[in-house]
N, C-alpha and C. Protein backbone atom coordinates (compact mmCIF):
# COMPACT_ATOMS: atom_id res chain seq x y z
N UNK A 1 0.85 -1.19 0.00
CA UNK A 1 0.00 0.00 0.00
C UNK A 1 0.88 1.24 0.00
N UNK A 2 0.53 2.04 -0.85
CA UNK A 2 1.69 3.16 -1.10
C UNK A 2 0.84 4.66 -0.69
N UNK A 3 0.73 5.26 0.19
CA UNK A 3 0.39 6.77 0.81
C UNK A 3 0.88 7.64 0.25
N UNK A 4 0.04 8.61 -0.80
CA UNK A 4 0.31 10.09 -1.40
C UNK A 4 -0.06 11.00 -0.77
N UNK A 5 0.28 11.95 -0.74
CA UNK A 5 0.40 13.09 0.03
C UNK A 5 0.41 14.61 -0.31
N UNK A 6 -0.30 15.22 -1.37
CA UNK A 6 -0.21 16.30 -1.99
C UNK A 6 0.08 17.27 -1.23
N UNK A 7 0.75 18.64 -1.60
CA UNK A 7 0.84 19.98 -1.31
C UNK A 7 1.16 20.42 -2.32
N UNK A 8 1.06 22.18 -2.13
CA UNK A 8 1.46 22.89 -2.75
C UNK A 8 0.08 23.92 -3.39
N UNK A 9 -0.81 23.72 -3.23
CA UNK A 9 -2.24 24.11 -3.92
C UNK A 9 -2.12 25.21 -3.24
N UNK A 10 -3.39 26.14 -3.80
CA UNK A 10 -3.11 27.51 -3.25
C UNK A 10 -4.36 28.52 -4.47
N UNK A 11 -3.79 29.67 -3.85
CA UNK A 11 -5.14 30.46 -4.89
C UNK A 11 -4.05 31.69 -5.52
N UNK A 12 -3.80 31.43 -6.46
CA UNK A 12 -3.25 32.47 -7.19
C UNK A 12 -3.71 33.23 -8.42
N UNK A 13 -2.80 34.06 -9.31
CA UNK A 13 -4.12 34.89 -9.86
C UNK A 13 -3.54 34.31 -11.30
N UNK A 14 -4.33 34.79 -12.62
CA UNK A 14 -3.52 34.28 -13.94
C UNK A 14 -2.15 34.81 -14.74
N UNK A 15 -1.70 33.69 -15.10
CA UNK A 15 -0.63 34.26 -15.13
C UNK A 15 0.90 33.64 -14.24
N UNK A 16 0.28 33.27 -13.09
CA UNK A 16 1.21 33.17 -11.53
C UNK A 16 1.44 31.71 -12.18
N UNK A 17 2.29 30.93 -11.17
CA UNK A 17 3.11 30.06 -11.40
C UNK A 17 2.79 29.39 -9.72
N UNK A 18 2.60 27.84 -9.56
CA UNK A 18 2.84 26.72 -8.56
C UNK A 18 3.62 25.64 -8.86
N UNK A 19 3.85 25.10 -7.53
CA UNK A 19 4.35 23.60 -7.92
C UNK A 19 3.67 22.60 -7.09
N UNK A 20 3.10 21.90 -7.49
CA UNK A 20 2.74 20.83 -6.92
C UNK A 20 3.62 19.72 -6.26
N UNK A 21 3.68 19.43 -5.31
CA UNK A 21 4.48 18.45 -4.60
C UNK A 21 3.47 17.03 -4.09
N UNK A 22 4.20 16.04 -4.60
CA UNK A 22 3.25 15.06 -4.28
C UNK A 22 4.13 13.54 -3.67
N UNK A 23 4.00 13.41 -2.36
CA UNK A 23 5.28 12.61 -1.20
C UNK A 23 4.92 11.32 -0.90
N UNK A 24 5.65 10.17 -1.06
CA UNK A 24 5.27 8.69 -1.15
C UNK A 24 5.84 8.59 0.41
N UNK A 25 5.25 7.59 0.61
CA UNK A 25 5.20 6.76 2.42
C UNK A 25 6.57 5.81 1.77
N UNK A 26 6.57 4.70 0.53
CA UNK A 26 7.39 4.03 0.38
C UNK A 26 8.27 4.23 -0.54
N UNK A 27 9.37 3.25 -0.52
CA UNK A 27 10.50 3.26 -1.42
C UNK A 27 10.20 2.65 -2.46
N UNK A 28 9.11 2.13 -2.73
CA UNK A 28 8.58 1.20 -4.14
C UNK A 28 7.80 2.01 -4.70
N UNK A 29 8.07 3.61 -4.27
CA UNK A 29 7.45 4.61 -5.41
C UNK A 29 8.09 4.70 -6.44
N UNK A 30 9.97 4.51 -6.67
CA UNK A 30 10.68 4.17 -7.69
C UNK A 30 10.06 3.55 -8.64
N UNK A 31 9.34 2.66 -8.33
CA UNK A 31 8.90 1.36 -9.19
C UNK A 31 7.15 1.59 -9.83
N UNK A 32 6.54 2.75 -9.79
CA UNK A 32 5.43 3.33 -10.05
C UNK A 32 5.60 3.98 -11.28
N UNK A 33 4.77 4.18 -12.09
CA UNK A 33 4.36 4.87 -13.11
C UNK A 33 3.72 6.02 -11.98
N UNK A 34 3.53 7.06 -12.53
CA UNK A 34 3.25 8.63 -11.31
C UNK A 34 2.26 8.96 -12.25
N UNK A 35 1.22 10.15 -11.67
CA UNK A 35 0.79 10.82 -12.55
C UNK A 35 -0.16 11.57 -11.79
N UNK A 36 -0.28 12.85 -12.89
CA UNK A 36 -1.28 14.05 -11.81
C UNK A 36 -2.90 13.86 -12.26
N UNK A 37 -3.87 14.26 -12.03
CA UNK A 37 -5.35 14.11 -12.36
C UNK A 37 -5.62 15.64 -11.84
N UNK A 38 -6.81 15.92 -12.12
CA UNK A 38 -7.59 17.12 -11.59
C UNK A 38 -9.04 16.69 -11.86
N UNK A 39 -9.70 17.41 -11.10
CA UNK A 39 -11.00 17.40 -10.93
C UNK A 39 -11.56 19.17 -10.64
N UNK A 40 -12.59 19.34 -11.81
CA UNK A 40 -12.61 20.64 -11.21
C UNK A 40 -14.32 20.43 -11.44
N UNK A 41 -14.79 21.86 -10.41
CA UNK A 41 -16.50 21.66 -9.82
C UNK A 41 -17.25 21.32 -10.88
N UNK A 42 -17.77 20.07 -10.33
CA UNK A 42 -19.11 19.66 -11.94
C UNK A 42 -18.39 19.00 -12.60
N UNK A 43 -17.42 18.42 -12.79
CA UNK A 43 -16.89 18.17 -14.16
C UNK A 43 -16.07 16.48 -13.13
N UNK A 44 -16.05 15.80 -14.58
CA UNK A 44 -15.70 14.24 -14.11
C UNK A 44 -14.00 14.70 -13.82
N UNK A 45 -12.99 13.61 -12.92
CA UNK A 45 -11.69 13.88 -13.01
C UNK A 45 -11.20 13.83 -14.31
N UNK A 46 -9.95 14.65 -15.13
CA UNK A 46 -9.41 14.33 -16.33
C UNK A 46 -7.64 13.88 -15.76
N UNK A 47 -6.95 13.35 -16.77
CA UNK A 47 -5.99 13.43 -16.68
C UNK A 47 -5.19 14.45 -16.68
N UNK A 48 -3.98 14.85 -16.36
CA UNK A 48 -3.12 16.12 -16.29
C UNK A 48 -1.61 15.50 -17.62
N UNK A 49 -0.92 14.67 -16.33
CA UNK A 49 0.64 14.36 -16.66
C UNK A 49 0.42 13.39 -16.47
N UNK A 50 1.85 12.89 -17.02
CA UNK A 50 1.94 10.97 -16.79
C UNK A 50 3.61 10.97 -16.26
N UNK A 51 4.31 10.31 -15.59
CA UNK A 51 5.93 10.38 -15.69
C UNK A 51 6.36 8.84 -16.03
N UNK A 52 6.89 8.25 -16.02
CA UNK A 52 7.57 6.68 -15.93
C UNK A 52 7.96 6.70 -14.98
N UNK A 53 8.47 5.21 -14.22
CA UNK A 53 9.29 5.09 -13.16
C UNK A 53 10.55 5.55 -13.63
N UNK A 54 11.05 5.96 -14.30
CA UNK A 54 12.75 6.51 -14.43
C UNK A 54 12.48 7.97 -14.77
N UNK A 55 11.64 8.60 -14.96
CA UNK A 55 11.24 9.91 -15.21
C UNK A 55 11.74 9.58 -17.05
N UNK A 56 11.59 8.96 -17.72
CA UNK A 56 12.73 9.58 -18.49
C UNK A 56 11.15 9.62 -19.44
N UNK A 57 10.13 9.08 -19.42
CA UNK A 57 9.40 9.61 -20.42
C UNK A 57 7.71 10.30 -20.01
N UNK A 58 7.48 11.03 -20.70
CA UNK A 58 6.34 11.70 -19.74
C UNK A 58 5.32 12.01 -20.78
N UNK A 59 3.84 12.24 -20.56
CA UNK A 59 2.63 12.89 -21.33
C UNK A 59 2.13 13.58 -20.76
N UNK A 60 1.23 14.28 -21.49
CA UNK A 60 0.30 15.45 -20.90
C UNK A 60 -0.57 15.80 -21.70
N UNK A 61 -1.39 16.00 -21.15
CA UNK A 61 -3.00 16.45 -21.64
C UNK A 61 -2.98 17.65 -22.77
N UNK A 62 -3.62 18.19 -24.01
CA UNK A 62 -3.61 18.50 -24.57
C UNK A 62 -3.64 20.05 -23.78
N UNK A 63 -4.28 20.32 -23.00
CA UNK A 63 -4.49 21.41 -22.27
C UNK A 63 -3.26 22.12 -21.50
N UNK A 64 -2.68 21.52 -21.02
CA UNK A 64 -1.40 21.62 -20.11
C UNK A 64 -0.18 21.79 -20.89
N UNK A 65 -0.09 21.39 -22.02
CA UNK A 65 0.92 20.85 -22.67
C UNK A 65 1.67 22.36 -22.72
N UNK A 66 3.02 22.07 -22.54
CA UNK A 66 3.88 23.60 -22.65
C UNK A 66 3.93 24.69 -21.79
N UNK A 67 2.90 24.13 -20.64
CA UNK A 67 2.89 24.96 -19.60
C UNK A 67 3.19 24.37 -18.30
N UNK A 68 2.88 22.88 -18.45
CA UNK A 68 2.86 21.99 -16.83
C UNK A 68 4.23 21.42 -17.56
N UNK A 69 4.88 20.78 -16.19
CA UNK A 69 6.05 19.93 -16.33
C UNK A 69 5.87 19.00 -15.01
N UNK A 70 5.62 17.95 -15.28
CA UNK A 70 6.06 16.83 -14.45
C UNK A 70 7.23 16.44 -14.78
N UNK A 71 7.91 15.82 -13.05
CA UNK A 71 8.72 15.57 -12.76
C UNK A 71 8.91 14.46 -11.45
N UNK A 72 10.29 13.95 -11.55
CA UNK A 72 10.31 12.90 -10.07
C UNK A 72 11.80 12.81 -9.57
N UNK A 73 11.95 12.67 -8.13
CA UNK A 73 12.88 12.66 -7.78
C UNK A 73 12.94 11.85 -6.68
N UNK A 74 13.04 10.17 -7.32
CA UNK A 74 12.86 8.44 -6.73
C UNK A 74 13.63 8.84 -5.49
N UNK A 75 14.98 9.45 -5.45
CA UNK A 75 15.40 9.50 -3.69
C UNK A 75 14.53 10.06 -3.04
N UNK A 76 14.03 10.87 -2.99
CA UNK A 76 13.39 11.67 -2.02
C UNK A 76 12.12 11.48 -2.31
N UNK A 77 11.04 10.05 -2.78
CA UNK A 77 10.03 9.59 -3.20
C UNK A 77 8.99 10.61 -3.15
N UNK A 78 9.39 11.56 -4.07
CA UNK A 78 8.22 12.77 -4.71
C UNK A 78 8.22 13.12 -6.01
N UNK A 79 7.04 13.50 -6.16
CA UNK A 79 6.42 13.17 -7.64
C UNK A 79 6.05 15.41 -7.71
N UNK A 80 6.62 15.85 -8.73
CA UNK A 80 6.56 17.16 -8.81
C UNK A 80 5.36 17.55 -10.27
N UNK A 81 4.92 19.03 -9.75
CA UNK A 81 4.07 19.40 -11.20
C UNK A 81 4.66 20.31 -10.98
N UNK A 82 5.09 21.86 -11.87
CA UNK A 82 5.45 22.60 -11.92
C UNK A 82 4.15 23.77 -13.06
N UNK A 83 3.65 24.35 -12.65
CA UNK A 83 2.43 24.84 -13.63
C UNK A 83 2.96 26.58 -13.28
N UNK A 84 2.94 26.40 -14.99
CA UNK A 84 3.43 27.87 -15.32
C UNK A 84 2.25 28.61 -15.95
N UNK A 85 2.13 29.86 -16.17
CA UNK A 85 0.91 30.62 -16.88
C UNK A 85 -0.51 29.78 -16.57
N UNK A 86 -0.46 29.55 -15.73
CA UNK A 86 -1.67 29.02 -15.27
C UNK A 86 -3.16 30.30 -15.69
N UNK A 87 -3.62 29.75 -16.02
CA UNK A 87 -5.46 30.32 -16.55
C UNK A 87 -6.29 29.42 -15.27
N UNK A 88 -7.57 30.51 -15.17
CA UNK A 88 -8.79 30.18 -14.37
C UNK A 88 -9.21 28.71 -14.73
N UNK A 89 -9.26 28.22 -16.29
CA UNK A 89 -9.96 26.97 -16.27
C UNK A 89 -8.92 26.11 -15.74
N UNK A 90 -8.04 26.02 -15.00
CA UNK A 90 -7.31 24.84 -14.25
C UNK A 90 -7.24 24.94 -13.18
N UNK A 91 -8.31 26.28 -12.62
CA UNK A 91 -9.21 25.71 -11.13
C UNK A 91 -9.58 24.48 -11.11
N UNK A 92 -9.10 23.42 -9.97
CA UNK A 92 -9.58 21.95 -9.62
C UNK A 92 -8.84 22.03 -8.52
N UNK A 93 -9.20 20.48 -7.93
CA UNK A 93 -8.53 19.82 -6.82
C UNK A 93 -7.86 18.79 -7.70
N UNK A 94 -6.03 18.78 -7.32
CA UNK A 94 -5.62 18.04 -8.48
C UNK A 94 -5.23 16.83 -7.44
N UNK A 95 -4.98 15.52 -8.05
CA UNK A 95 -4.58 14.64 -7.65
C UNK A 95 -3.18 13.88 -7.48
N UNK A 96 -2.33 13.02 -7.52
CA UNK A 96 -1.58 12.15 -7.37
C UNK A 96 -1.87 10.90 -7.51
N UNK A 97 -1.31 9.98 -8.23
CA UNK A 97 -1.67 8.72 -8.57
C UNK A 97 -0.34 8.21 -8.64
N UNK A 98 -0.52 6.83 -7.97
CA UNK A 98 0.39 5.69 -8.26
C UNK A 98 0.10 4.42 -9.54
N UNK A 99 0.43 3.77 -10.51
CA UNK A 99 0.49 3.19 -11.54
C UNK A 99 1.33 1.84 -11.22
N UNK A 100 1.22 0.91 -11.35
CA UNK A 100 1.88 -0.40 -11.26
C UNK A 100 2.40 -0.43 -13.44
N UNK A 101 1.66 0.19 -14.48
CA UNK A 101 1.77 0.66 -15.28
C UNK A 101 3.24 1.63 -15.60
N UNK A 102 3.97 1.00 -16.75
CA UNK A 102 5.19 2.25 -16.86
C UNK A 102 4.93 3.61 -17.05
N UNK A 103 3.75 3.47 -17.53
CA UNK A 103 3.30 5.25 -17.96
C UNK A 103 2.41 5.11 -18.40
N UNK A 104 0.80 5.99 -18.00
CA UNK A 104 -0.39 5.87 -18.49
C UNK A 104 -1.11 7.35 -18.14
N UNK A 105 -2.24 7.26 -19.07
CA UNK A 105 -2.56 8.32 -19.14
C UNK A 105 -4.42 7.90 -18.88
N UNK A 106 -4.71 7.01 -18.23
CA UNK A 106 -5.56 6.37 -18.15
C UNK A 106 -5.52 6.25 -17.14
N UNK A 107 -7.44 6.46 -16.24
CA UNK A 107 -7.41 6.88 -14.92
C UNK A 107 -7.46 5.25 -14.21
N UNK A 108 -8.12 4.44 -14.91
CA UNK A 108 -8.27 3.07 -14.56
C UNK A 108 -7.27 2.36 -14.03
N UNK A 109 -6.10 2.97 -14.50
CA UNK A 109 -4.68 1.86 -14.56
C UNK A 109 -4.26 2.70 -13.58
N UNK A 110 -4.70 3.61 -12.80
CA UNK A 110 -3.82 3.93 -11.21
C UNK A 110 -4.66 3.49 -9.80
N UNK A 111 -4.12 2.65 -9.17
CA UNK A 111 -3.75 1.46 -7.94
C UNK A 111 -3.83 2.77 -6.79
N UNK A 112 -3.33 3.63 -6.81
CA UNK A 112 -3.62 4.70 -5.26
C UNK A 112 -3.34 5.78 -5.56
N UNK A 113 -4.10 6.83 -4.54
CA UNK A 113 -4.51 8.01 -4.62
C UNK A 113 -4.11 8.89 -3.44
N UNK A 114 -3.94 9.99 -3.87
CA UNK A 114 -3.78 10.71 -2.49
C UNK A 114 -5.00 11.53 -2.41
N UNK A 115 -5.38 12.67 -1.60
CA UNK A 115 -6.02 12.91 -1.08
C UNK A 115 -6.45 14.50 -2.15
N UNK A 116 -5.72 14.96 -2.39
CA UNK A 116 -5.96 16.27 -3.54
C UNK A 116 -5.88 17.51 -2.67
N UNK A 117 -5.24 18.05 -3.32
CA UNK A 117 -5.02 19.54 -3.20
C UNK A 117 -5.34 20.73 -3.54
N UNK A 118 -6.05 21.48 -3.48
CA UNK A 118 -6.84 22.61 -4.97
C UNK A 118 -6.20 23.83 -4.68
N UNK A 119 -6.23 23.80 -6.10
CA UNK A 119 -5.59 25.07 -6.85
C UNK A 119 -6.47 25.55 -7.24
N UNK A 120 -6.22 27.24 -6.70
CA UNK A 120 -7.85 27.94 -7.73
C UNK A 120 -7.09 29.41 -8.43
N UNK A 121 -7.40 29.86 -9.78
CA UNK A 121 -6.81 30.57 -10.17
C UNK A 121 -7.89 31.90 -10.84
N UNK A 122 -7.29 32.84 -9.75
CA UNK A 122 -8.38 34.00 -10.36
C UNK A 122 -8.06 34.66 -11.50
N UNK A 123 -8.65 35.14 -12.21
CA UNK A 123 -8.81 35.89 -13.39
C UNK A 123 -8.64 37.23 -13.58
């Protein structure tokens, strides 16, 4: 059983810049496919990012693309978003996901969750 742990959420305005921090309980987070989700009011969760267990290959949602950067750093078992020029429509509560999967972008194929963090971005 692997425990996520989000921070970093917050209310900033457009334009502004966060990072999402997202902290594993175990050392067999190495061995996870990672990935971010959001959920925003009314609306089903979508996918965000995807990373691999070696970071070395990553996806992202058509929306995000060129502005979010996922990232991981297996010593210190945390899983990073970095969201730049952030806009109002990526108000949500975003998630953390663990993957037994090398990399997916598919909400089905993630095994645990953390608890979510929201980001709200004024206009």
């Amino acid at each position: 059983q692997v425990q996520l742990v989000e921070s970093g959420g917050g209310l900033v305005q457009a334009g502004d810049s966060l990072r999402l921090s997202c902290a594993a309980s175990e050392d067999t987070f190495r061995a996870f496919g990672m990935g971010w989700f959001r959920q925003a009011p009314g609306k089903e969760r979508e996918f965000v990012a995807a990373i691999s267990w070696s970071g070395g290959n990553t996806r992202y949602a058509d929306s995000v693309k060129g502005r979010f950067t996922i990232t991981r750093l297996n010593a210190k078992n945390t899983l990073y978003l970095q969201m730049n020029s952030l806009k109002p429509e990526d108000t949500a509560v975003y998630y953390c996901a663990a993957s037994t999967y090398y990399i997916s972008d598919y909400e089905e194929q993630y095994d645990f969750w953390g608890q979510g963090t929201q980001v709200t971005v004024s206009s």
